[in-house]
C-alpha atoms as a PDB file:
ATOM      1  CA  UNK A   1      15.401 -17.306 -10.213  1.00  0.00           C
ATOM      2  CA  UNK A   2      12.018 -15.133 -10.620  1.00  0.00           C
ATOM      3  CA  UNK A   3      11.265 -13.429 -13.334  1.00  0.00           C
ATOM      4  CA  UNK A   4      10.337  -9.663 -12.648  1.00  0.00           C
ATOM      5  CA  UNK A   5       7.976  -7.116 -14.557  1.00  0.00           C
ATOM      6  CA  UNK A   6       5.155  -7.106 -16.549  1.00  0.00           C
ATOM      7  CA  UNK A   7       4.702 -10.046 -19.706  1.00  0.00           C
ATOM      8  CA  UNK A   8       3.983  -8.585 -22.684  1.00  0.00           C
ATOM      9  CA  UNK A   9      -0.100  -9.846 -22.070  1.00  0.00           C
ATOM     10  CA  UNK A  10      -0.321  -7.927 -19.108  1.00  0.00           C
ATOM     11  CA  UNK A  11       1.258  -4.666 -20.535  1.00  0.00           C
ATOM     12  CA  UNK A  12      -0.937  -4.725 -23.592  1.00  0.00           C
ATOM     13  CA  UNK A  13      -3.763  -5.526 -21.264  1.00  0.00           C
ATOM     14  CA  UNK A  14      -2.957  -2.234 -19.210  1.00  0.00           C
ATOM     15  CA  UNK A  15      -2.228  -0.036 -22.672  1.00  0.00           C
ATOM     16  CA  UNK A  16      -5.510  -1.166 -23.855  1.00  0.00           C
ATOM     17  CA  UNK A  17      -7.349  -0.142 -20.543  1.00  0.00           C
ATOM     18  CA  UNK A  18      -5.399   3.147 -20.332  1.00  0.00           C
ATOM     19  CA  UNK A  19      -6.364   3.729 -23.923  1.00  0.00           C
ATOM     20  CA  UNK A  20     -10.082   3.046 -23.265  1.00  0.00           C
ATOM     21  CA  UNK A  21     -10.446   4.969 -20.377  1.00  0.00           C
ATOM     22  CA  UNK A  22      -8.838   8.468 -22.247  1.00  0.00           C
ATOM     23  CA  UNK A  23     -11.164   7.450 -25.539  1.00  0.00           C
ATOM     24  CA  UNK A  24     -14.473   7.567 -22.720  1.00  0.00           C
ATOM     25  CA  UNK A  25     -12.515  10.931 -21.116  1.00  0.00           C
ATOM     26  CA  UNK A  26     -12.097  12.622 -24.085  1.00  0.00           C
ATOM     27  CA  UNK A  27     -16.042  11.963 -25.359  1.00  0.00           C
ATOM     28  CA  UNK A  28     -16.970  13.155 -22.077  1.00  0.00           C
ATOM     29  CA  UNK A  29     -15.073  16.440 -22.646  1.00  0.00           C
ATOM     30  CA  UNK A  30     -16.076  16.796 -25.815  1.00  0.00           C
ATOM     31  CA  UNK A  31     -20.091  16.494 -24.280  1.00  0.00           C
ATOM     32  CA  UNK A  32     -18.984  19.226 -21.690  1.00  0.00           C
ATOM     33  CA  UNK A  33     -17.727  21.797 -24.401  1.00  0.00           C
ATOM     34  CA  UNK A  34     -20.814  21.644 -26.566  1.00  0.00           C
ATOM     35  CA  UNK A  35     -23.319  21.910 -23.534  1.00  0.00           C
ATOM     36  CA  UNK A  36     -20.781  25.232 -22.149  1.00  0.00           C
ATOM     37  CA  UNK A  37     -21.721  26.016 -25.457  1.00  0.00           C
ATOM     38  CA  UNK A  38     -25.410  25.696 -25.633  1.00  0.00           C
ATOM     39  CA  UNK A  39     -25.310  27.452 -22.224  1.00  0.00           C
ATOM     40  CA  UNK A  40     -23.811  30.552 -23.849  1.00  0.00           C
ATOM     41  CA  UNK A  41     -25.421  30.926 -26.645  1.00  0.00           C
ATOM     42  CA  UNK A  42     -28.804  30.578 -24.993  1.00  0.00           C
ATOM     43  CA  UNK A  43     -27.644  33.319 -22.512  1.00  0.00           C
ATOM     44  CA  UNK A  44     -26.692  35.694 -24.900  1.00  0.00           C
ATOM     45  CA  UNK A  45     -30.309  34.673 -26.435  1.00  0.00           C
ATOM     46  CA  UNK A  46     -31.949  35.883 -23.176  1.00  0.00           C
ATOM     47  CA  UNK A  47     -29.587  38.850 -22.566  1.00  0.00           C
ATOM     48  CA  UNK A  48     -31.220  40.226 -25.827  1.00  0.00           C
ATOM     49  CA  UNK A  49     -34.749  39.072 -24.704  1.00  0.00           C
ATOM     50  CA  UNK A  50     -34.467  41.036 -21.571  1.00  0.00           C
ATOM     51  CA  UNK A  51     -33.222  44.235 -23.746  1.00  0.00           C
ATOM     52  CA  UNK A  52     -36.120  44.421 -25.829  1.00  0.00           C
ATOM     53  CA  UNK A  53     -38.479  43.507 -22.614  1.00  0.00           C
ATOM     54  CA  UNK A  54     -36.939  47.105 -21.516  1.00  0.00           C
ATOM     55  CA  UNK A  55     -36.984  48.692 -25.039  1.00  0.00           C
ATOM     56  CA  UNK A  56     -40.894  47.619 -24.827  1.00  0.00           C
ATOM     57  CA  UNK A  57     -41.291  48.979 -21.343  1.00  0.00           C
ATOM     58  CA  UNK A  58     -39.226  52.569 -22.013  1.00  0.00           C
ATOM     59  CA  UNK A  59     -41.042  52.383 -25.032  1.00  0.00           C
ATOM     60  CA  UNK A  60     -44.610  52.305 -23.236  1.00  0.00           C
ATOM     61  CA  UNK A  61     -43.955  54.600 -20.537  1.00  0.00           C
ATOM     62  CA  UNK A  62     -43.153  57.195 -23.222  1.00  0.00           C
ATOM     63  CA  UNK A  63     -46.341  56.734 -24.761  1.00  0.00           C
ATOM     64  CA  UNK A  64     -45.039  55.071 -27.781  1.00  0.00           C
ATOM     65  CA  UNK A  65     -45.677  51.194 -27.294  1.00  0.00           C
ATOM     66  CA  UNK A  66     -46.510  50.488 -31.073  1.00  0.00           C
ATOM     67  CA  UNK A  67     -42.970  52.013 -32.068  1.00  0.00           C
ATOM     68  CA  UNK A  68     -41.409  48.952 -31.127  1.00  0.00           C
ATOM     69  CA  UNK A  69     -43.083  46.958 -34.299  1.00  0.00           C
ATOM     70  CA  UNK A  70     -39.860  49.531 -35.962  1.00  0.00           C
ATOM     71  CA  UNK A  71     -37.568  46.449 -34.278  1.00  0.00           C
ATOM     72  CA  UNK A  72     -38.533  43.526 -36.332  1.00  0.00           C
ATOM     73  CA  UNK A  73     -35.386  42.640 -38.740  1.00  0.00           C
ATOM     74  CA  UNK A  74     -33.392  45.463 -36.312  1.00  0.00           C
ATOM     75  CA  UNK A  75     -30.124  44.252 -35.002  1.00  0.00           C
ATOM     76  CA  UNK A  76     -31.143  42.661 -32.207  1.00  0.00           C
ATOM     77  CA  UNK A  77     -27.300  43.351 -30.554  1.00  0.00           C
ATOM     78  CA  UNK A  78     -27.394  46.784 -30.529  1.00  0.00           C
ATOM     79  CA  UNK A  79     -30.040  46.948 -27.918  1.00  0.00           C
ATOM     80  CA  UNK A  80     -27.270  45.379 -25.468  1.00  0.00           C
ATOM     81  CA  UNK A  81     -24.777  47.424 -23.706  1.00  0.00           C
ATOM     82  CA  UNK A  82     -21.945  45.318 -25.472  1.00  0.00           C
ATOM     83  CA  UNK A  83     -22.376  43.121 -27.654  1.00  0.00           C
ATOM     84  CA  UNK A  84     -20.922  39.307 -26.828  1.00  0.00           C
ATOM     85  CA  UNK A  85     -17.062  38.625 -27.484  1.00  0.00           C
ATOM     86  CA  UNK A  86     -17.457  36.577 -30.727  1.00  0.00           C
ATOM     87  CA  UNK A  87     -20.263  39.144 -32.628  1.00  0.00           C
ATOM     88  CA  UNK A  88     -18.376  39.534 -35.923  1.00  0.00           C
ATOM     89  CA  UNK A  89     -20.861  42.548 -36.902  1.00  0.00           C
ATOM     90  CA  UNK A  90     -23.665  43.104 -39.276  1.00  0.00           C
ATOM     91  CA  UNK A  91     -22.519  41.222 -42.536  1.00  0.00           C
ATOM     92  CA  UNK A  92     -24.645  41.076 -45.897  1.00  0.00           C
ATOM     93  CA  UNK A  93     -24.777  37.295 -46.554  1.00  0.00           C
ATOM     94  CA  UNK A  94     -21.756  36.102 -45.845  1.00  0.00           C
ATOM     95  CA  UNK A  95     -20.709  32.147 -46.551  1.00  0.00           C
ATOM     96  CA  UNK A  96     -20.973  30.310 -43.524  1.00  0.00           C
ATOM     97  CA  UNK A  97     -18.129  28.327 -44.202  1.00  0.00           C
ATOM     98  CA  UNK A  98     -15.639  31.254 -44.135  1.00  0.00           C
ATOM     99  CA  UNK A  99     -16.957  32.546 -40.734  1.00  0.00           C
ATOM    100  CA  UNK A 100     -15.337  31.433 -37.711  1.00  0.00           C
ATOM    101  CA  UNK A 101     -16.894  28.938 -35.307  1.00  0.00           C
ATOM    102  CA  UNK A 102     -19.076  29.766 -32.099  1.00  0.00           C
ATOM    103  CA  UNK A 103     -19.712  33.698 -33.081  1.00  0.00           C
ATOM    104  CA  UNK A 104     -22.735  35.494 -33.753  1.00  0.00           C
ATOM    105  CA  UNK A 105     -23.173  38.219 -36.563  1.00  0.00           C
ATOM    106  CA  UNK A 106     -26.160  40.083 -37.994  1.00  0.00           C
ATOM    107  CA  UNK A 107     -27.251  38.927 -41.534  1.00  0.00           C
ATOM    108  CA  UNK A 108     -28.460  42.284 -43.075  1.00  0.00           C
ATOM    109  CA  UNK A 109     -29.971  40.487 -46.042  1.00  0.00           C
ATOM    110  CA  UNK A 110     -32.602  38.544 -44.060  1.00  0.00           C
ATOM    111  CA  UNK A 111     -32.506  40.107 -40.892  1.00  0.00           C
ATOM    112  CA  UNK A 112     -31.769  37.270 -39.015  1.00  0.00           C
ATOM    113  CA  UNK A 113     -29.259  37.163 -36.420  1.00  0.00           C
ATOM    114  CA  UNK A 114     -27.199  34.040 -36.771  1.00  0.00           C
ATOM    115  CA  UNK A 115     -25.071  31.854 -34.429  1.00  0.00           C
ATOM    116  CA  UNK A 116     -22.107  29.737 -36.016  1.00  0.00           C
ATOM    117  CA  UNK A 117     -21.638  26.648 -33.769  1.00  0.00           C
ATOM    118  CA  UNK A 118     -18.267  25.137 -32.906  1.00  0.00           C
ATOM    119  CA  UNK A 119     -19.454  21.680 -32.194  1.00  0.00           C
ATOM    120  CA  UNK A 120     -22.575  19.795 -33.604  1.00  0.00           C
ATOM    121  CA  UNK A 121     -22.578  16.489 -32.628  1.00  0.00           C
ATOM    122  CA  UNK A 122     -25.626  16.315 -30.028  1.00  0.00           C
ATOM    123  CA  UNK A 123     -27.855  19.470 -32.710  1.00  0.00           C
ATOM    124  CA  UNK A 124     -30.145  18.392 -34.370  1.00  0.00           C
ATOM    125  CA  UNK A 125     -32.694  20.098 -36.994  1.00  0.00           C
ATOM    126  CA  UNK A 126     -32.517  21.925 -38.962  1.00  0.00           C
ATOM    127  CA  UNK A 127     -30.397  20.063 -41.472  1.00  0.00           C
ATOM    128  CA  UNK A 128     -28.224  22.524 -41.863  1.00  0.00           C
ATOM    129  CA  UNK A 129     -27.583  23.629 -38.657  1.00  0.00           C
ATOM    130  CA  UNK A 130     -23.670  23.535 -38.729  1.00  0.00           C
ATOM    131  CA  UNK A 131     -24.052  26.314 -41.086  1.00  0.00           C
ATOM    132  CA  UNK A 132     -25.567  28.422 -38.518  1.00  0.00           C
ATOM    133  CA  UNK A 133     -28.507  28.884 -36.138  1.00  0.00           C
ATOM    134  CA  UNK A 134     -30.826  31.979 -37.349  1.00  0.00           C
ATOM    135  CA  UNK A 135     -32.823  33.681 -35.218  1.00  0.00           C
ATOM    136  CA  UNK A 136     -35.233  36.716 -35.511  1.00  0.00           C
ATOM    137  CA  UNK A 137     -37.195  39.066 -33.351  1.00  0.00           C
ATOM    138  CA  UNK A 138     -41.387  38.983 -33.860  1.00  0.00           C
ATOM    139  CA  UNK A 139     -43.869  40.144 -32.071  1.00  0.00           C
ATOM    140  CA  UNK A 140     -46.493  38.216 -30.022  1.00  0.00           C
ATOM    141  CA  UNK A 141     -50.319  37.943 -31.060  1.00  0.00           C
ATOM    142  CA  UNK A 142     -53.023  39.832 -29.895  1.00  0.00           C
ATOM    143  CA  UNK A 143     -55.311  37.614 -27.720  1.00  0.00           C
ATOM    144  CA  UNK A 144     -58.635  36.747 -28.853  1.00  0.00           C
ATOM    145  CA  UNK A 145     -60.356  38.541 -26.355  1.00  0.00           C
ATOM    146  CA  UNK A 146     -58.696  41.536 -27.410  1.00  0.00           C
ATOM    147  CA  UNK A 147     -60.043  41.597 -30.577  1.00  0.00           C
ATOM    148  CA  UNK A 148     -63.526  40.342 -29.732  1.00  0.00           C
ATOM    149  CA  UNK A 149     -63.954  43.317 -26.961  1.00  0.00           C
ATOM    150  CA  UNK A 150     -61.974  46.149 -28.950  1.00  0.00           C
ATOM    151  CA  UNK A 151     -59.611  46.382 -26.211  1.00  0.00           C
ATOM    152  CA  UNK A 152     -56.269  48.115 -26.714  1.00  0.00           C
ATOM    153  CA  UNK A 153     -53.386  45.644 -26.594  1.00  0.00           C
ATOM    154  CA  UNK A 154     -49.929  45.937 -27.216  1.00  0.00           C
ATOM    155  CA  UNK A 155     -47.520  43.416 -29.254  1.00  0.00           C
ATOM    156  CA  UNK A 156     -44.058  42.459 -27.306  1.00  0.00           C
ATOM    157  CA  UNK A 157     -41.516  41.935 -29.297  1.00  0.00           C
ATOM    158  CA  UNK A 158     -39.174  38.568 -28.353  1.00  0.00           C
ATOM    159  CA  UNK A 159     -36.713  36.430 -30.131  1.00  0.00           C
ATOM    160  CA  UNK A 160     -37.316  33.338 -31.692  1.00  0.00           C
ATOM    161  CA  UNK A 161     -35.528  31.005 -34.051  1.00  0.00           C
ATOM    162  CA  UNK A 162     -36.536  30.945 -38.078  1.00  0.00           C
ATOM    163  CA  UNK A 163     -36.445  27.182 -37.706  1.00  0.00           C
ATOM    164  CA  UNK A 164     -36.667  24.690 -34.088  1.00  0.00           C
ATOM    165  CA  UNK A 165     -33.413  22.880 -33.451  1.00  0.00           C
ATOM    166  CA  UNK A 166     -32.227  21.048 -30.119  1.00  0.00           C
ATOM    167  CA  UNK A 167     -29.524  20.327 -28.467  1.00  0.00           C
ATOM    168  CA  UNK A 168     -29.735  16.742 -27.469  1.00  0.00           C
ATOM    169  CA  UNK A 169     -27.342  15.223 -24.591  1.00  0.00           C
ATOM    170  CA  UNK A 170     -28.530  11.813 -23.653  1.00  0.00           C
END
């Protein structure tokens, strides 16, 4: 008579593959959720870039283009028509470990708009980047022809980070 089914080799054989190929699934996933998340943050980075490119260009067409020096340590968000889902507000330094993950929020005491990240496995620098990304708006340099031939130049304001970080996926 033949023996049926599966020795117990061959069944922990199988649990072990099953188990490897979910542990290699799940990191994969986990890859995908912080890169969706890079993606939206940076997108809500150039949605703001794009409304102070029109604040500068309203701005100049009125005749006022130095006015928009006024925006440097502004809240950045309320040049957007809504701000983003997960903007808690304008908070007066707040600890980042009692704010919620993946949101955005306006620190009034340094004038920095800071993102919270959910995941930070693949960031790297600054050190303390799971405490929050900060970011602030300055304005660009004159050239050096500018200055050498008197001309008349404006400064554009744009967003930029306080310190560089990356978002490294292999």
């Amino acid at each position: 008579m033949k023996a049926r089914g599966f020795t117990l080799i061959e069944l922990v054989v199988s649990v072990c593959v099953v188990a490897l190929l979910f542990g290699v699934a799940l990191d994969r996933l986990l890859r995908y959720q912080e890169l969706g998340e890079r993606v939206a943050m940076e997108q809500n980075l150039a949605a703001i870039n794009v409304a102070l490119n029109m604040k500068f260009a309203a701005l100049v067409v009125a005749g006022r283009g130095a006015a928009l020096e006024k925006e440097v340590g502004a809240n950045p968000v309320e040049l957007l028509a809504r701000p983003p889902e997960n903007y808690l507000g304008a908070l007066y330094d707040p600890p980042a470990d009692s704010l919620p993950r993946r949101s955005w929020y306006f620190d009034r005491a340094s004038g920095d708009l800071v993102y919270v990240p959910s995941r930070a496995r693949f960031l790297t620098a600054p050190p303390d980047a799971a405490q929050g990304l900060r970011f602030h708006i300055v304005l660009t340099e004159l050239s050096a022809r500018s200055k050498e031939e008197g001309l008349r130049e404006l400064r554009q304001a744009t967003i930029r980070p306080r310190s560089p970080y990356a978002w490294e996926f292999e």
